[in-house]
N, C-alpha and C. Protein backbone atom coordinates (compact mmCIF):
# COMPACT_ATOMS: atom_id res chain seq x y z
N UNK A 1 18.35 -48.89 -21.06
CA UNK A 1 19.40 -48.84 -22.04
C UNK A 1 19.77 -47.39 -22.32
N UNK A 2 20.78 -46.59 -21.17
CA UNK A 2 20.61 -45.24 -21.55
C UNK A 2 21.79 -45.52 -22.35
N UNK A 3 21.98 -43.95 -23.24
CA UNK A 3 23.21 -43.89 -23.94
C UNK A 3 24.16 -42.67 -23.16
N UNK A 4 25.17 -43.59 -22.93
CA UNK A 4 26.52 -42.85 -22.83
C UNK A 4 27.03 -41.66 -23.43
N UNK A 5 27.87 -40.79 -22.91
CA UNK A 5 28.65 -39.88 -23.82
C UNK A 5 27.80 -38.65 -23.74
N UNK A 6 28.36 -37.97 -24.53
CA UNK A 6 28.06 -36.36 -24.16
C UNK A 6 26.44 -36.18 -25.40
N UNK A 7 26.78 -34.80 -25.71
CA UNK A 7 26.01 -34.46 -26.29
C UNK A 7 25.42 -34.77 -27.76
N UNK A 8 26.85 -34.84 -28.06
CA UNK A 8 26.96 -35.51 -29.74
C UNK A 8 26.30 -37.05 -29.72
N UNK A 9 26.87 -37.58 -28.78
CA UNK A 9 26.50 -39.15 -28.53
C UNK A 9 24.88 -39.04 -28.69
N UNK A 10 24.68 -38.75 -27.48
CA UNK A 10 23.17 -38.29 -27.49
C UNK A 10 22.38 -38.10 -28.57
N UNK A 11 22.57 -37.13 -29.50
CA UNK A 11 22.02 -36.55 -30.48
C UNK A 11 22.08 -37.71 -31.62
N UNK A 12 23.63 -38.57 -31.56
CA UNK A 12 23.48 -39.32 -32.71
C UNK A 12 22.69 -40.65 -32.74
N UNK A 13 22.56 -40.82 -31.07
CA UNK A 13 21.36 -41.95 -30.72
C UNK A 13 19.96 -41.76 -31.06
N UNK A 14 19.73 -40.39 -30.69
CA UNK A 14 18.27 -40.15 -30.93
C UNK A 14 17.83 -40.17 -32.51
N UNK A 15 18.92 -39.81 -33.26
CA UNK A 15 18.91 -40.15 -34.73
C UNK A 15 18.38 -41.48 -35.06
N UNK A 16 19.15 -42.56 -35.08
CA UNK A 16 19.06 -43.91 -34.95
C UNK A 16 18.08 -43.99 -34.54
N UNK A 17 17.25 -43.98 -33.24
CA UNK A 17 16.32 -44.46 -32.75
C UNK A 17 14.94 -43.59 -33.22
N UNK A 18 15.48 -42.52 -34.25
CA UNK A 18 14.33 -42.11 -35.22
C UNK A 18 14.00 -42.50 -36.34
N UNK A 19 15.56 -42.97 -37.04
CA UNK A 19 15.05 -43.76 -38.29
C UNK A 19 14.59 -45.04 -37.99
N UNK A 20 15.29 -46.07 -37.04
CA UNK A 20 14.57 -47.11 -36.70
C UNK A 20 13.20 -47.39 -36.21
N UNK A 21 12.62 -46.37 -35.27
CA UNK A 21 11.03 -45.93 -35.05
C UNK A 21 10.48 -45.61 -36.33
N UNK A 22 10.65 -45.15 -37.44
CA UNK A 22 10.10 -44.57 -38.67
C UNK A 22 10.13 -46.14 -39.12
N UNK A 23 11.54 -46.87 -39.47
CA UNK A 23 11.22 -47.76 -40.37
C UNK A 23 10.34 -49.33 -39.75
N UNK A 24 9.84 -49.24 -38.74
CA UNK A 24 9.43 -50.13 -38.13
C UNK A 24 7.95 -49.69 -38.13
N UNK A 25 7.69 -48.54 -38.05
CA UNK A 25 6.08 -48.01 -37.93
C UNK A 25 5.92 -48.56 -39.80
N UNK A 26 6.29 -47.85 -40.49
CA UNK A 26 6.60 -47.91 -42.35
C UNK A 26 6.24 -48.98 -42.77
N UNK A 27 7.20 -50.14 -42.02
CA UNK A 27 6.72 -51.46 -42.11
C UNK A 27 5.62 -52.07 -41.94
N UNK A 28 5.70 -51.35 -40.16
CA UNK A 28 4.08 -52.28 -40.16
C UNK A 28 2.89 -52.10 -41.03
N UNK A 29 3.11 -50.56 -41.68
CA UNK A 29 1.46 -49.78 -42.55
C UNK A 29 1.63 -50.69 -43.76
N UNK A 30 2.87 -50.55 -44.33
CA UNK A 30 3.05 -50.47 -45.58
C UNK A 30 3.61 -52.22 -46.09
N UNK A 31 4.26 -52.50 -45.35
CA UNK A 31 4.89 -54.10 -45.54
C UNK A 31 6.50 -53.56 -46.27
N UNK A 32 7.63 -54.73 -45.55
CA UNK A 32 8.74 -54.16 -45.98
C UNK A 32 9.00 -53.97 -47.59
N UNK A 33 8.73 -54.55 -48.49
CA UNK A 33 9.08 -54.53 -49.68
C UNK A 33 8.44 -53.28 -50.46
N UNK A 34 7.42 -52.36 -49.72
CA UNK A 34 7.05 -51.27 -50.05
C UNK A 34 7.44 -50.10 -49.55
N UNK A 35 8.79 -50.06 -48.39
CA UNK A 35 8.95 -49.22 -47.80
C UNK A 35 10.68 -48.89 -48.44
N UNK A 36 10.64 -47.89 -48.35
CA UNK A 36 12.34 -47.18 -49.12
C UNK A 36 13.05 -46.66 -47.76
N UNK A 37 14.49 -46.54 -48.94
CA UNK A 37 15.07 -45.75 -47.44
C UNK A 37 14.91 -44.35 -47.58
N UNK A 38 14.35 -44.15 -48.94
CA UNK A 38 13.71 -42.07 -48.81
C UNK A 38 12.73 -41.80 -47.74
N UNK A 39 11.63 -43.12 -47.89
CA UNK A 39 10.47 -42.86 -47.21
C UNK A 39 10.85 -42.72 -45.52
N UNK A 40 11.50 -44.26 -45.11
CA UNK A 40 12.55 -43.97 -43.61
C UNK A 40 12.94 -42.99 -43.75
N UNK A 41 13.87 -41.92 -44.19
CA UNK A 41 14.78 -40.70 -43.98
C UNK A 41 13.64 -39.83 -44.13
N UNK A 42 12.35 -39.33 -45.01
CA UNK A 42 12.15 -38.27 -44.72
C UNK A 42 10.90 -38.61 -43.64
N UNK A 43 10.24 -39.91 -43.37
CA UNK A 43 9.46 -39.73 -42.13
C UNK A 43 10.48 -39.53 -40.45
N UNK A 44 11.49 -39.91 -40.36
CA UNK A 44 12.10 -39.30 -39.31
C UNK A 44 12.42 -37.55 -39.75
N UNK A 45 12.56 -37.27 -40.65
CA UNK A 45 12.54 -35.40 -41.07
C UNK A 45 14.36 -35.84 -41.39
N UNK A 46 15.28 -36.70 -41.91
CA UNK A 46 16.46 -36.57 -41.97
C UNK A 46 16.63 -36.44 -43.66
N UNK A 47 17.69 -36.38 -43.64
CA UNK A 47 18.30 -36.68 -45.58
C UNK A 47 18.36 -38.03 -45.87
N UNK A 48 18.41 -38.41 -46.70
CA UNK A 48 19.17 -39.87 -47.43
C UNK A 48 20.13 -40.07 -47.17
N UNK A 49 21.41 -39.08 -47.39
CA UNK A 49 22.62 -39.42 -46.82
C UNK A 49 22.56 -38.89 -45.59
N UNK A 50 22.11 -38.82 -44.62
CA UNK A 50 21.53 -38.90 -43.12
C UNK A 50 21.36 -40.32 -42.97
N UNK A 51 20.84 -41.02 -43.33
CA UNK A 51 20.44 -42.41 -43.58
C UNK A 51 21.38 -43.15 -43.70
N UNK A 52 21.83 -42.95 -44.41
CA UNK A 52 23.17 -43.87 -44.68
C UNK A 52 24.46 -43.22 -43.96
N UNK A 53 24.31 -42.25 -43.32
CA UNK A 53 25.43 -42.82 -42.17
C UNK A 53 25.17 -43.49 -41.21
N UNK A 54 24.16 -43.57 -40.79
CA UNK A 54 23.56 -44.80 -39.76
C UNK A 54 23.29 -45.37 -40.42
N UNK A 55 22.91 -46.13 -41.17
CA UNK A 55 22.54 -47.64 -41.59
C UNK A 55 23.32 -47.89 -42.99
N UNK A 56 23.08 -49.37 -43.15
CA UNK A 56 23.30 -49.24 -44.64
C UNK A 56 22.01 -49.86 -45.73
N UNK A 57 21.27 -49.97 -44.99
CA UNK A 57 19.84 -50.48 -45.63
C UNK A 57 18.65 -50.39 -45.15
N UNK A 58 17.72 -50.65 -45.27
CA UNK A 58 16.38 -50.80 -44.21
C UNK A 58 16.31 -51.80 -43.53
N UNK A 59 16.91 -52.92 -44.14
CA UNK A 59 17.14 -54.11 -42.98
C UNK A 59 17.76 -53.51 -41.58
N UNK A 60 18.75 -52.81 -41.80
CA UNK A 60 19.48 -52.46 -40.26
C UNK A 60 18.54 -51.64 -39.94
N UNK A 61 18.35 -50.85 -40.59
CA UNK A 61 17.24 -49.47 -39.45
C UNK A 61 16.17 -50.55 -39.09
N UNK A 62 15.55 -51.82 -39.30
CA UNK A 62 14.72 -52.58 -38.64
C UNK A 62 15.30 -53.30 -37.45
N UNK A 63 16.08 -53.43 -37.57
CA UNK A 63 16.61 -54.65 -36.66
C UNK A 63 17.70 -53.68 -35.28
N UNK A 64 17.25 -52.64 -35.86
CA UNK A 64 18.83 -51.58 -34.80
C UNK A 64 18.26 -51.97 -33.08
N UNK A 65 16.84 -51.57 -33.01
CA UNK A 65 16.36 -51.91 -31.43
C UNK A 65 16.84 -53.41 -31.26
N UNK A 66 16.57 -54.11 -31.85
CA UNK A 66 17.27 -55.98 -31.66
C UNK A 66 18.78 -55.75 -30.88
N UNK A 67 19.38 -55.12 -32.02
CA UNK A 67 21.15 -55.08 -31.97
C UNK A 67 21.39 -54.40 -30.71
N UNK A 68 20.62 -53.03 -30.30
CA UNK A 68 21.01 -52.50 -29.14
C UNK A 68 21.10 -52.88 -27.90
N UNK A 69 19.48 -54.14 -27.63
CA UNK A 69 18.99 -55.22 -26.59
C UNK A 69 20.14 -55.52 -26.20
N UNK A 70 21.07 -56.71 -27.65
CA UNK A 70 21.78 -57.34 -27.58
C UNK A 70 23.35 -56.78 -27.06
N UNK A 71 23.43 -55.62 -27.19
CA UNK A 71 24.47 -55.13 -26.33
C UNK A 71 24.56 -54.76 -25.31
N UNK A 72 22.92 -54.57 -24.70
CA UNK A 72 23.11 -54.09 -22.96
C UNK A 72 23.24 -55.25 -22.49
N UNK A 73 22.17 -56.30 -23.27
CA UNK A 73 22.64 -57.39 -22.44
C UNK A 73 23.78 -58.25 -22.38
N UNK A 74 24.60 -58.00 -23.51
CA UNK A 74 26.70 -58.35 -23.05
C UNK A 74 27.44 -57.31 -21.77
N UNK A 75 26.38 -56.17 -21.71
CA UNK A 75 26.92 -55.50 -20.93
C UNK A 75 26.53 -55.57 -19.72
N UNK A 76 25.44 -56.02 -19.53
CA UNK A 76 24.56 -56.70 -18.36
C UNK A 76 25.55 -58.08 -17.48
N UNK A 77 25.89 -58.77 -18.66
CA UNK A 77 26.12 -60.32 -18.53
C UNK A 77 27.60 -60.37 -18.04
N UNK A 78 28.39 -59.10 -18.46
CA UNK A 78 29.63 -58.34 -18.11
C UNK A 78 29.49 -58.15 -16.40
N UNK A 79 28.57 -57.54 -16.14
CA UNK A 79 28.21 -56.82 -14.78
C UNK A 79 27.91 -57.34 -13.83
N UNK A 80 27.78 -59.16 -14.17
CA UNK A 80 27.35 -60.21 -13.39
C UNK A 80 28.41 -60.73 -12.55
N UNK A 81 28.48 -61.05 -11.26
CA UNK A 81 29.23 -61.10 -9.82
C UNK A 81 30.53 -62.51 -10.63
N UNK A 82 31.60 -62.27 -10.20
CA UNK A 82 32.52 -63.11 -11.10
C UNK A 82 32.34 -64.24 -10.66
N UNK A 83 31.84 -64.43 -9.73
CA UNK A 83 31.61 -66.21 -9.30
C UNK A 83 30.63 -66.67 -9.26
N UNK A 84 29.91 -66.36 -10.02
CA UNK A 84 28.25 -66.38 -10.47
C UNK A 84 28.82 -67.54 -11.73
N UNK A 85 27.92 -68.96 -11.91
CA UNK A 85 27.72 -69.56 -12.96
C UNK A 85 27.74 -68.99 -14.17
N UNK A 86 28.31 -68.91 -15.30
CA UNK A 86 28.35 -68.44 -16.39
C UNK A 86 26.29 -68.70 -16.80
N UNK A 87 25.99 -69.26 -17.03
CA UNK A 87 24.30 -69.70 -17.36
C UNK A 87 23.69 -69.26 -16.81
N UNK A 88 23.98 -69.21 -15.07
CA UNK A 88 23.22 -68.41 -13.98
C UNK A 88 23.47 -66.82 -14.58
N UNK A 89 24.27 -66.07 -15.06
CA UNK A 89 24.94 -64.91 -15.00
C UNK A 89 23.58 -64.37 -15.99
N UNK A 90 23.80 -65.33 -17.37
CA UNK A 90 23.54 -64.88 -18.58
C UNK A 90 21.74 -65.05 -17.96
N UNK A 91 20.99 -65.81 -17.41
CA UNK A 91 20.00 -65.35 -17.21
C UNK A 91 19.24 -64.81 -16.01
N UNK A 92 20.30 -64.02 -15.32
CA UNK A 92 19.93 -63.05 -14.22
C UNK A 92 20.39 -61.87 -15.30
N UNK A 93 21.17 -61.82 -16.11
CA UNK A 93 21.58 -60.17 -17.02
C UNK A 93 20.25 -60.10 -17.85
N UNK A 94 19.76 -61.33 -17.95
CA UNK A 94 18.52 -61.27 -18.79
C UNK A 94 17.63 -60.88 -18.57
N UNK A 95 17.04 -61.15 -16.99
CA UNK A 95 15.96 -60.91 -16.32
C UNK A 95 16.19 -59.09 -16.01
N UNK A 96 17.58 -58.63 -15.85
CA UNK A 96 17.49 -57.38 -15.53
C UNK A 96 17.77 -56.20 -16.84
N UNK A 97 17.03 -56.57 -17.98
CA UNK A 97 16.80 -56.21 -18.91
C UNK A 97 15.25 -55.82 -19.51
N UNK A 98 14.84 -54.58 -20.09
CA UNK A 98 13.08 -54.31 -20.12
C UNK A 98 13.22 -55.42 -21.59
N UNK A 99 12.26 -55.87 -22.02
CA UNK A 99 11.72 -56.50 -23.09
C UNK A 99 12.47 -56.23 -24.20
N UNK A 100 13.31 -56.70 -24.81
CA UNK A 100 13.58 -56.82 -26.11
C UNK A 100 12.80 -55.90 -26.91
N UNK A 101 13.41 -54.93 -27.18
CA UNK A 101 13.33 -53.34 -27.91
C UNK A 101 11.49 -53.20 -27.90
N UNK A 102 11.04 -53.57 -27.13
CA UNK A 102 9.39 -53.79 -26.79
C UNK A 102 9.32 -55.22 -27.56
N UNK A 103 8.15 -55.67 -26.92
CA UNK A 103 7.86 -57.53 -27.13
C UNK A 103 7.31 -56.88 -28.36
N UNK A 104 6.16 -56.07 -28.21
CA UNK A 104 5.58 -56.28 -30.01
C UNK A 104 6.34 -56.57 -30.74
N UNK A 105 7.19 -55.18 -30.86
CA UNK A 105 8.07 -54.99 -31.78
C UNK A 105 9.25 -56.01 -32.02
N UNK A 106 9.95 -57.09 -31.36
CA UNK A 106 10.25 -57.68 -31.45
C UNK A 106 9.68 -58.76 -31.66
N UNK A 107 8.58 -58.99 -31.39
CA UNK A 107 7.82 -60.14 -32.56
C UNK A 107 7.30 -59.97 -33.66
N UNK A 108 7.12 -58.70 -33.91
CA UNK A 108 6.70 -58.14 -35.18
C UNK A 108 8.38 -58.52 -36.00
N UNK A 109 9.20 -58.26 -35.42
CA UNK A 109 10.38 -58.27 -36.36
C UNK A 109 10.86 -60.15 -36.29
N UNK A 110 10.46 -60.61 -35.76
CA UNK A 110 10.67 -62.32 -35.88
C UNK A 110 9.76 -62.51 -37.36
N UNK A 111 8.63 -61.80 -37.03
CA UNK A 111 7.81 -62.16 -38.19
C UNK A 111 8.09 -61.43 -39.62
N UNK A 112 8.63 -60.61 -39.76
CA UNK A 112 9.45 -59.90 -40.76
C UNK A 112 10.54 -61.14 -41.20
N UNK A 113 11.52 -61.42 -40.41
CA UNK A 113 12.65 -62.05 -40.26
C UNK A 113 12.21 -63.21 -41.31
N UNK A 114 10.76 -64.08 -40.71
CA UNK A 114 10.58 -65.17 -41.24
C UNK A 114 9.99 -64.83 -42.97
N UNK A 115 9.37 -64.04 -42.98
CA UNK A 115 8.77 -63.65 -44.48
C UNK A 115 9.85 -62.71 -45.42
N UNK A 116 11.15 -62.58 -44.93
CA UNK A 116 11.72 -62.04 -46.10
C UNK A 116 13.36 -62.23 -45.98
N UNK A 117 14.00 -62.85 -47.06
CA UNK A 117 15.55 -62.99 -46.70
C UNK A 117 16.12 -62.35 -46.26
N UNK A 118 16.00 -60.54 -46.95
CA UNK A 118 17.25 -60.02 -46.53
C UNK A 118 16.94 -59.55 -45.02
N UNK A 119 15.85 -59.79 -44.72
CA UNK A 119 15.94 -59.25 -43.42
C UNK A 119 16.50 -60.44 -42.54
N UNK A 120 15.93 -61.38 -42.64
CA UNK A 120 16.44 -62.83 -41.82
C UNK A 120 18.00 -62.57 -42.47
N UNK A 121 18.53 -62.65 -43.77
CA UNK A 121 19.94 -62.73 -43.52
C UNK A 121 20.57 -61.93 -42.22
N UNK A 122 20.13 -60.67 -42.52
CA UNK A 122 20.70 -59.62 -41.60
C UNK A 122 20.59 -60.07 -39.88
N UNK A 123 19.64 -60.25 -39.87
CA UNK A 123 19.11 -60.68 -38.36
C UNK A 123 20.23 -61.97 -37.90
N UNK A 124 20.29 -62.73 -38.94
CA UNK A 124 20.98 -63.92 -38.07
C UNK A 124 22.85 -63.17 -37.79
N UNK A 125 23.08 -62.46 -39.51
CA UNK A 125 24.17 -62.11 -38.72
C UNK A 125 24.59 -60.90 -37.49
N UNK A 126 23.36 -60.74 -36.98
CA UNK A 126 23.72 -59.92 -35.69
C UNK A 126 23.82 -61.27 -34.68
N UNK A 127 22.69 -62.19 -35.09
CA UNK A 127 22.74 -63.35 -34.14
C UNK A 127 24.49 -63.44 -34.02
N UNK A 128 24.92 -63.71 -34.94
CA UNK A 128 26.40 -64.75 -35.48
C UNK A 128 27.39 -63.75 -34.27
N UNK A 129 27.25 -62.22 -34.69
CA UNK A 129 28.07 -61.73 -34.07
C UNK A 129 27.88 -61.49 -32.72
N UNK A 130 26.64 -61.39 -32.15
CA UNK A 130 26.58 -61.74 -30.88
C UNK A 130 27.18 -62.74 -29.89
N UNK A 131 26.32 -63.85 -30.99
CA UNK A 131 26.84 -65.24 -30.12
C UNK A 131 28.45 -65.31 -29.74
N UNK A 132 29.48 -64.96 -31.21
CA UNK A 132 30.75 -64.45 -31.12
C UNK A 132 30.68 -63.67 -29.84
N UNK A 133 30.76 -62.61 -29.92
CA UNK A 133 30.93 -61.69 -28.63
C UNK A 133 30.82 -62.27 -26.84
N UNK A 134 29.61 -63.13 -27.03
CA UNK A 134 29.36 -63.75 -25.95
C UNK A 134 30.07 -64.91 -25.70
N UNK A 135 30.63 -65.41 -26.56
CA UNK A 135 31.52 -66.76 -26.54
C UNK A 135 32.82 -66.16 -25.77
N UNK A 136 33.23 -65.25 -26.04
CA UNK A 136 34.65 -64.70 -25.73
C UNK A 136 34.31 -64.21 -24.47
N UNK A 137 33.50 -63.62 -23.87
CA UNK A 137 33.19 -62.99 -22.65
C UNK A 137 32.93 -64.41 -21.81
N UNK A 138 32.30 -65.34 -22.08
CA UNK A 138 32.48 -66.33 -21.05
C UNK A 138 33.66 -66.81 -21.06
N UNK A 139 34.96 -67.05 -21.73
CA UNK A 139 36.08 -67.39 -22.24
C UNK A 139 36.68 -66.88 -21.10
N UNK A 140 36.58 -65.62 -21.08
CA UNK A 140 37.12 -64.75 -20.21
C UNK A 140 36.57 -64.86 -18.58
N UNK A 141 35.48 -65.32 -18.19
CA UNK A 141 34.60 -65.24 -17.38
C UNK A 141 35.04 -66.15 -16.86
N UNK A 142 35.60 -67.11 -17.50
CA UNK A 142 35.71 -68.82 -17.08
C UNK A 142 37.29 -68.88 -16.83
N UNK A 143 38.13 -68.06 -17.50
CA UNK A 143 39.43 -68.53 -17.68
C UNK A 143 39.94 -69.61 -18.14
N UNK A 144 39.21 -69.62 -19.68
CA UNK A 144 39.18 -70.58 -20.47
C UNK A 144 40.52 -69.86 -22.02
N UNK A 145 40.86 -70.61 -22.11
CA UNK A 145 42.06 -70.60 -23.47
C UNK A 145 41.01 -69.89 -25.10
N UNK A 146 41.38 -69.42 -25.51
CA UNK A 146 40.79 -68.69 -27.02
C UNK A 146 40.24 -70.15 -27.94
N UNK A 147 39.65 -70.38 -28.29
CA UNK A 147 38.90 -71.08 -28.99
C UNK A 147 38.40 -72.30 -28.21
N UNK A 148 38.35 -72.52 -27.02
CA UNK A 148 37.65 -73.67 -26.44
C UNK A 148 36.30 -73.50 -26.54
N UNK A 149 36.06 -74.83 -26.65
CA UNK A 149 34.68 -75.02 -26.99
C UNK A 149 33.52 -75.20 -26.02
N UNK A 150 33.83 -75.07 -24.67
CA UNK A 150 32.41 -74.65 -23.81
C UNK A 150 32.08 -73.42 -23.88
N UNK A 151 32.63 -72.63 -23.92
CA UNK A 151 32.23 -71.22 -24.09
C UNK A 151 31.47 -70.58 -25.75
N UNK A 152 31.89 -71.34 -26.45
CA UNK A 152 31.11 -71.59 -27.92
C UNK A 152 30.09 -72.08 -27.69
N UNK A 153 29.71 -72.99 -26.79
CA UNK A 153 28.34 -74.02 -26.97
C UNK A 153 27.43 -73.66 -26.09
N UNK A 154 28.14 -72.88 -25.01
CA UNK A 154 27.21 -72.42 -23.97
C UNK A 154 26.50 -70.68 -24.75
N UNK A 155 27.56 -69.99 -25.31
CA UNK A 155 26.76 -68.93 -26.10
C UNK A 155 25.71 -69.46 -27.24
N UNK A 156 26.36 -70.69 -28.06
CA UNK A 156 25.19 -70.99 -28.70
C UNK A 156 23.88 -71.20 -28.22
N UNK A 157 24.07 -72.21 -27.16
CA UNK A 157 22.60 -72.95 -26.54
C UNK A 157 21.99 -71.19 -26.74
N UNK A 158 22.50 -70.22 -25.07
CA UNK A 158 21.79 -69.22 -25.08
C UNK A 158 21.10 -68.46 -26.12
N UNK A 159 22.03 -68.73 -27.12
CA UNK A 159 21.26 -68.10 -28.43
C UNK A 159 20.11 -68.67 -29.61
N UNK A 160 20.19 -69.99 -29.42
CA UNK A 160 19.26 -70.82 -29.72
C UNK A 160 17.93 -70.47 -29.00
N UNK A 161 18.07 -70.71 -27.52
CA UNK A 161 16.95 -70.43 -26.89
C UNK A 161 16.32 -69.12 -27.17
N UNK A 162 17.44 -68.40 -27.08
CA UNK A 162 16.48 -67.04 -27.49
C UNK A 162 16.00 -66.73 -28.94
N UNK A 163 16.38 -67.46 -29.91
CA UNK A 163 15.81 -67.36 -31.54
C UNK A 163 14.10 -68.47 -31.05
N UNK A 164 14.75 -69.55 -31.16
CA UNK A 164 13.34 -70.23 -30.31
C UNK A 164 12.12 -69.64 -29.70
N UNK A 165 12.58 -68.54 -28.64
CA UNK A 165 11.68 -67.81 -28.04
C UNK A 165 10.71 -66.93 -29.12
N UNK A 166 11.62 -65.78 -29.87
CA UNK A 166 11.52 -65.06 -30.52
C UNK A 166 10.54 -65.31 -31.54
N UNK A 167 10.21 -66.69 -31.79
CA UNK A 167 9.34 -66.97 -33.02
C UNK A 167 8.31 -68.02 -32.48
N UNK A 168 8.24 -67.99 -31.10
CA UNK A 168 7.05 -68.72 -30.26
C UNK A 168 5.88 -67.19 -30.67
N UNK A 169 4.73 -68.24 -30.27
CA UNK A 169 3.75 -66.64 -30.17
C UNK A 169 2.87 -66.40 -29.12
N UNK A 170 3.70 -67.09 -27.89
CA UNK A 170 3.26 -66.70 -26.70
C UNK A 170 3.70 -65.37 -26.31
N UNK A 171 3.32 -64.86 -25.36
CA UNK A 171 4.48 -63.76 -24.34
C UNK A 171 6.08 -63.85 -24.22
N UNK A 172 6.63 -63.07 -24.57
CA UNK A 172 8.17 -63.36 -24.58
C UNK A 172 8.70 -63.68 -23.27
N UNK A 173 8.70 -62.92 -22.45
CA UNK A 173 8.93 -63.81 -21.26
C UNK A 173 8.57 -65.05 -21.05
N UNK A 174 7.85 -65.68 -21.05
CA UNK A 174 7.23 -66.64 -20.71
C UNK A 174 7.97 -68.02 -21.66
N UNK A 175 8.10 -68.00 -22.78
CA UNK A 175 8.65 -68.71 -23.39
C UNK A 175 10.18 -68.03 -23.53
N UNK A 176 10.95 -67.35 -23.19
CA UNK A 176 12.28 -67.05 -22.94
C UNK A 176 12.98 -68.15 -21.93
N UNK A 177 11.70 -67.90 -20.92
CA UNK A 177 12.31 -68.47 -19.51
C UNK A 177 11.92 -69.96 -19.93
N UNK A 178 11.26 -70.70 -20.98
CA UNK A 178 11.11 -72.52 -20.89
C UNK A 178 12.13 -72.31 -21.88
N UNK A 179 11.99 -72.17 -22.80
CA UNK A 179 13.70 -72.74 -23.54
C UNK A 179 14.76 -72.07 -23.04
N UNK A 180 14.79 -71.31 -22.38
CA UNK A 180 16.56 -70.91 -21.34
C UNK A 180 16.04 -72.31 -20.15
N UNK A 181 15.64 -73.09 -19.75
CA UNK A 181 15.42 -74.26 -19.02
C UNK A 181 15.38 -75.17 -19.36
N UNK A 182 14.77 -75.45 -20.46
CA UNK A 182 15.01 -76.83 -21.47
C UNK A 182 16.30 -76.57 -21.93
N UNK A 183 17.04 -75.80 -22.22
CA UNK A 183 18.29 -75.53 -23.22
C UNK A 183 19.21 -76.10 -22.21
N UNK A 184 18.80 -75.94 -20.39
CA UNK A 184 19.68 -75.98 -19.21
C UNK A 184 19.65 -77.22 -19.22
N UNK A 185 18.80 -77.88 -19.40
CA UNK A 185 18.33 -79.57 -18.89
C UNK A 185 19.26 -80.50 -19.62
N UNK A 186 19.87 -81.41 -18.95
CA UNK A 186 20.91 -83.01 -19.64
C UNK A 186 20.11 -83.18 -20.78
N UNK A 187 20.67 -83.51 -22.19
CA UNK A 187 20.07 -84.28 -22.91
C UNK A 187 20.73 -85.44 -23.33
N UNK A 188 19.70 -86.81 -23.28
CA UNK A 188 20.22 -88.43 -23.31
C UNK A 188 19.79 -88.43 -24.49
């Protein structure tokens, strides 16, 4: 998942991916409801209002590695051969993706997700806007009309399976790849 763009780009990624490393370590010591966004801003060495131009809470500086996954892999799923199965596409972009912002850490944050609202609020609506995003890219993929509904149901399934996964407590791979297969399978 490199980042694009020049220097500034650069610099403003490594930001992000300092307060989000700070507020995810913070978490794990401390538990979220004990962690601030002073404490995030000055363990990365930034300001407060450093902080809040990247984020607008500690929920996002937790969940930013999630959100980023979720855009290589639209950009992955983008990059997939145009006559490739839309389902086939979405889980070959999957497979050529490293682990979800690291497996710990992404099960550490399922388990966050489940023990506290505002973080689960937040989390699902990256889900919401994902799934959005991905609905329209198969739309497009398919040469399907703006609001048809296979391209809605096929981003959902995918996204089902992967919330499913996410809160299994096996190996993420491992349970990625049975509910992206059960999700594939007829149901009577």
């Amino acid at each position: 998942m490199a980042t694009p763009g020049g220097l500034r780009e650069r610099k403003k990624e490594a930001t992000r991916r300092a307060l989000h490393d700070a507020a995810m370590r913070l978490t794990a010591e401390h538990g979220l409801d004990d962690v601030t966004v002073d404490a995030i801003a000055d363990a990365a060495d930034v300001s407060r209002r450093t902080f809040s131009n990247y984020f607008g809470g500690k929920e996002e500086a937790l969940l930013y590695g999630a959100e980023r996954w979720m855009r290589s892999l639209l950009d992955a799923f983008t990059s997939r051969p145009a006559d490739e199965p839309s389902w086939a596409a979405l889980r070959a972009a999957l497979g050529t993706l490293p682990e979800p912002c690291g497996e710990p850490q992404w099960a550490a944050q399922a388990r966050l997700a489940r023990k506290h609202p505002s973080l689960r609020a937040r989390l699902l609506a990256h889900y919401v806007d994902f799934e959005r995003a991905l609905a329209t890219l198969i739309a497009e993929r398919e040469d399907l009309p703006d609001g048809s509904v296979r391209p809605r149901v096929l981003a959902g399934a995918f996204m089902t399976a992967l919330r499913i996964a996410a809160l299994d407590d096996r190996p993420l791979p491992r349970s990625t790849d049975e509910a992206l297969t059960e999700m594939a399978r007829r149901f009577r």
